[in-house]
Protein backbone atom coordinates (compact mmCIF):
# COMPACT_ATOMS: atom_id res chain seq x y z
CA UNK A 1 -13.38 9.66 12.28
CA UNK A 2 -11.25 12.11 11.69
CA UNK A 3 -8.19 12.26 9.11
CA UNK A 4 -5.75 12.48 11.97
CA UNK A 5 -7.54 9.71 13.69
CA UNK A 6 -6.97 7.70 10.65
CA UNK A 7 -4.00 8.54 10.07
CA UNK A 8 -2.69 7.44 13.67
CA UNK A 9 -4.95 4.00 13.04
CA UNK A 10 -3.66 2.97 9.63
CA UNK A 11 -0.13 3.71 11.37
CA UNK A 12 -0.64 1.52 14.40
CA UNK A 13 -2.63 -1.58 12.99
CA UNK A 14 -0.15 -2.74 10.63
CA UNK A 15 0.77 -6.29 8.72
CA UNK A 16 3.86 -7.67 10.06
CA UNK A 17 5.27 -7.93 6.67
CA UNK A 18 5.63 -4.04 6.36
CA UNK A 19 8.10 -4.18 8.14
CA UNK A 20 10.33 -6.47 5.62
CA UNK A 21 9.52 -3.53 3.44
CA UNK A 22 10.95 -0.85 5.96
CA UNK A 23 7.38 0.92 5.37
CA UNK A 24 5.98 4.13 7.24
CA UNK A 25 3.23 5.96 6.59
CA UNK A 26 3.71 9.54 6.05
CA UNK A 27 0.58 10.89 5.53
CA UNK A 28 -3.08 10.51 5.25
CA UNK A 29 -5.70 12.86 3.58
CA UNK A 30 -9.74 12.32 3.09
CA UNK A 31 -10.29 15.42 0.23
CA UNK A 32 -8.59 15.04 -1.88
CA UNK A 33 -8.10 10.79 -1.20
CA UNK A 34 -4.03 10.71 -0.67
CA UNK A 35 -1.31 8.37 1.28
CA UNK A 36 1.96 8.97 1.33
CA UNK A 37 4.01 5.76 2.54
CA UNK A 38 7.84 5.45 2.85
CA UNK A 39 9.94 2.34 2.28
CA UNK A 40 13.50 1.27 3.07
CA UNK A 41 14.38 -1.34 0.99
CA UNK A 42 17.56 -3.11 2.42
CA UNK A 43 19.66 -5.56 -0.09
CA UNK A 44 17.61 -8.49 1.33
CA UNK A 45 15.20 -7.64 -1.01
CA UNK A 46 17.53 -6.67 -4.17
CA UNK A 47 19.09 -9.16 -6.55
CA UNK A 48 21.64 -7.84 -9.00
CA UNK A 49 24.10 -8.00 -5.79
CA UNK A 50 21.84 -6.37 -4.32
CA UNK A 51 22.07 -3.28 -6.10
CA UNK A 52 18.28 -3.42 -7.40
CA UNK A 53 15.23 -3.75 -6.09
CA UNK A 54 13.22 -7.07 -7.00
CA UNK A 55 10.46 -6.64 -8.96
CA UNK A 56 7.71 -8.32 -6.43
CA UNK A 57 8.93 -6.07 -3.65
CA UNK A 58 8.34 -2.96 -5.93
CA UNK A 59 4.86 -3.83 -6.64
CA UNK A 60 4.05 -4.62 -2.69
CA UNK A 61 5.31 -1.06 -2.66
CA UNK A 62 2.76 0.39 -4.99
CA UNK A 63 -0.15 -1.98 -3.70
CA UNK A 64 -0.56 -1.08 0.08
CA UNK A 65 -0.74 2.71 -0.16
CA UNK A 66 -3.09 1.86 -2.39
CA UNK A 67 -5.03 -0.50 -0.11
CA UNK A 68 -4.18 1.75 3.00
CA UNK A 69 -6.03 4.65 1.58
CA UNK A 70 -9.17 2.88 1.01
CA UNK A 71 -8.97 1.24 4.50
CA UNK A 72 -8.84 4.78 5.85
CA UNK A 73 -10.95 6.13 3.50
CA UNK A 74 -14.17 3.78 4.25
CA UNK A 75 -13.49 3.59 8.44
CA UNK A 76 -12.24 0.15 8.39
CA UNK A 77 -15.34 -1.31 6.93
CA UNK A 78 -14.32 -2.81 4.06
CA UNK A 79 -10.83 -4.45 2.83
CA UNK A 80 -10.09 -3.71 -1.10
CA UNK A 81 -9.21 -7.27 -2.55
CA UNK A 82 -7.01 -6.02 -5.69
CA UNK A 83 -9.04 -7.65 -9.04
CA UNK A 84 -6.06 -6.43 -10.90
CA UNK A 85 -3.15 -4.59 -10.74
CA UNK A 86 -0.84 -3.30 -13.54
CA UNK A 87 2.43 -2.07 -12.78
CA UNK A 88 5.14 -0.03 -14.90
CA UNK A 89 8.64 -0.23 -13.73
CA UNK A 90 10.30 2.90 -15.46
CA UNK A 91 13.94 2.53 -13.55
CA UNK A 92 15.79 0.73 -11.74
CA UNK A 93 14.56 1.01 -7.94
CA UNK A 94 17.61 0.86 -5.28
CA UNK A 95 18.44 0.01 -1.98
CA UNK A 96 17.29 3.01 0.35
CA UNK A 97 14.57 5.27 0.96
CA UNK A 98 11.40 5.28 -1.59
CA UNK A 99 8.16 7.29 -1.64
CA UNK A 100 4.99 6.42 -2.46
CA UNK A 101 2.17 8.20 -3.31
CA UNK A 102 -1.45 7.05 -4.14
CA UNK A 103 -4.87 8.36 -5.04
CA UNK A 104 -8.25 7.42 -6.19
CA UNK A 105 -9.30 7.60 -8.97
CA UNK A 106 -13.09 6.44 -8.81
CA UNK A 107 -14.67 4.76 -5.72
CA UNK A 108 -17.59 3.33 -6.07
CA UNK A 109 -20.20 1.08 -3.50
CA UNK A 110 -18.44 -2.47 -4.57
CA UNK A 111 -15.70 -1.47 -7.51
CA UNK A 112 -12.22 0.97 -6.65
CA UNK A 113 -9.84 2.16 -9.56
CA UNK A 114 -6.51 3.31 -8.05
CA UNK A 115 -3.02 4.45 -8.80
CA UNK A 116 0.37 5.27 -7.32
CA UNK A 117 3.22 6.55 -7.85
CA UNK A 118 6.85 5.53 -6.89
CA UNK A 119 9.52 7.90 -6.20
CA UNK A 120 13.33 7.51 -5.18
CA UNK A 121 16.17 10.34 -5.39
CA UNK A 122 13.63 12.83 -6.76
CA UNK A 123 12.84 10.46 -9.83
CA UNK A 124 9.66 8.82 -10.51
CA UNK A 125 10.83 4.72 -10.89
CA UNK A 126 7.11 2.90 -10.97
CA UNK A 127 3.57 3.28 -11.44
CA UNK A 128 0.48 1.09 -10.99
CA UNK A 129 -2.92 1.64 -11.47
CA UNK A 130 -5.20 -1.54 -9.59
CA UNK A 131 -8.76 -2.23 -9.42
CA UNK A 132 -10.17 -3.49 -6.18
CA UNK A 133 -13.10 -5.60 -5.01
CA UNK A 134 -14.61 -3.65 -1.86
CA UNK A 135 -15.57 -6.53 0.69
CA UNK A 136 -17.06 -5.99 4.43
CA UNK A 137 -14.37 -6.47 6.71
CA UNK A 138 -16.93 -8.34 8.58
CA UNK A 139 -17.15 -11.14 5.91
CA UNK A 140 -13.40 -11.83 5.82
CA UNK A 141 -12.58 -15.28 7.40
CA UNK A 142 -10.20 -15.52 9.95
CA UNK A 143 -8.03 -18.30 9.50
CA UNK A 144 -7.69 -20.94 12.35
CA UNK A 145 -4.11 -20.15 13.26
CA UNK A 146 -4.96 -16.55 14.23
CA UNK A 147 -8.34 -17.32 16.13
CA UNK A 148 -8.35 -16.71 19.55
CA UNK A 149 -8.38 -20.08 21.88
CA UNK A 150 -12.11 -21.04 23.51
């Protein structure tokens, strides 16, 4: 598959709970391994009334370009299950548009060492480097309230 293939799956097979995160991807590449995804974080998810972004939110932020990119990366064969993740919140992240950006740093046949970056008015507010678990997207269970009926 293609990058633009990829690209157009990773935008149309989405969690639902991107979309509490206003999230769009922007951009998919194979060579060198890059996503670029955009959020919109509304005051929902801000404390500080609502003038700052809670912490949790910030890392969700960091964490599915990250898990995005390997998706695309490997054809939808295997789901990264994050090991760890480590995050650095440099600033203050607001209510508006933020930018993403994550790589690879090694991928190997089980093991995935990651990072992104996150960006808002031109300024670099988090970072987070994760290590992921590669497992076959065939071994995942589904749970019993999203089965199909018999």
């Amino acid at each position: 598959m293609n990058d633009k293939k990829k690209f157009q799956e990773l935008k149309t097979h989405r969690a639902p709970f991107l979309d509490l995160l206003g999230a769009e991807l922007q951009s998919f590449q194979s060579n060198p391994p890059l996503l670029v995804m955009q959020f919109m974080a509304k005051e929902e998810i801000c404390h500080s009334n609502g003038t700052i972004v809670q912490g949790g939110f910030v890392t969700a932020m960091l964490d599915c370009p990250m898990a995005h990119l390997v998706i695309g990366l490997l054809d939808y064969k295997y789901n990264p299950m994050t090991l760890d993740i480590t995050v650095n919140f440099l600033s203050a992240a607001r209510p508006g548009k933020l930018v993403c950006s994550s790589r690879v740093i090694k991928l190997g046949k089980t093991i995935g060492f990651l990072a992104s970056e996150l960006h808002q008015f031109g300024e670099i507010v988090a970072t987070a480097t994760s290590t992921v678990r590669l497992v076959p997207m065939s071994s995942i269970h589904t749970p019993k309230s999203q089965e199909s009926p018999s």
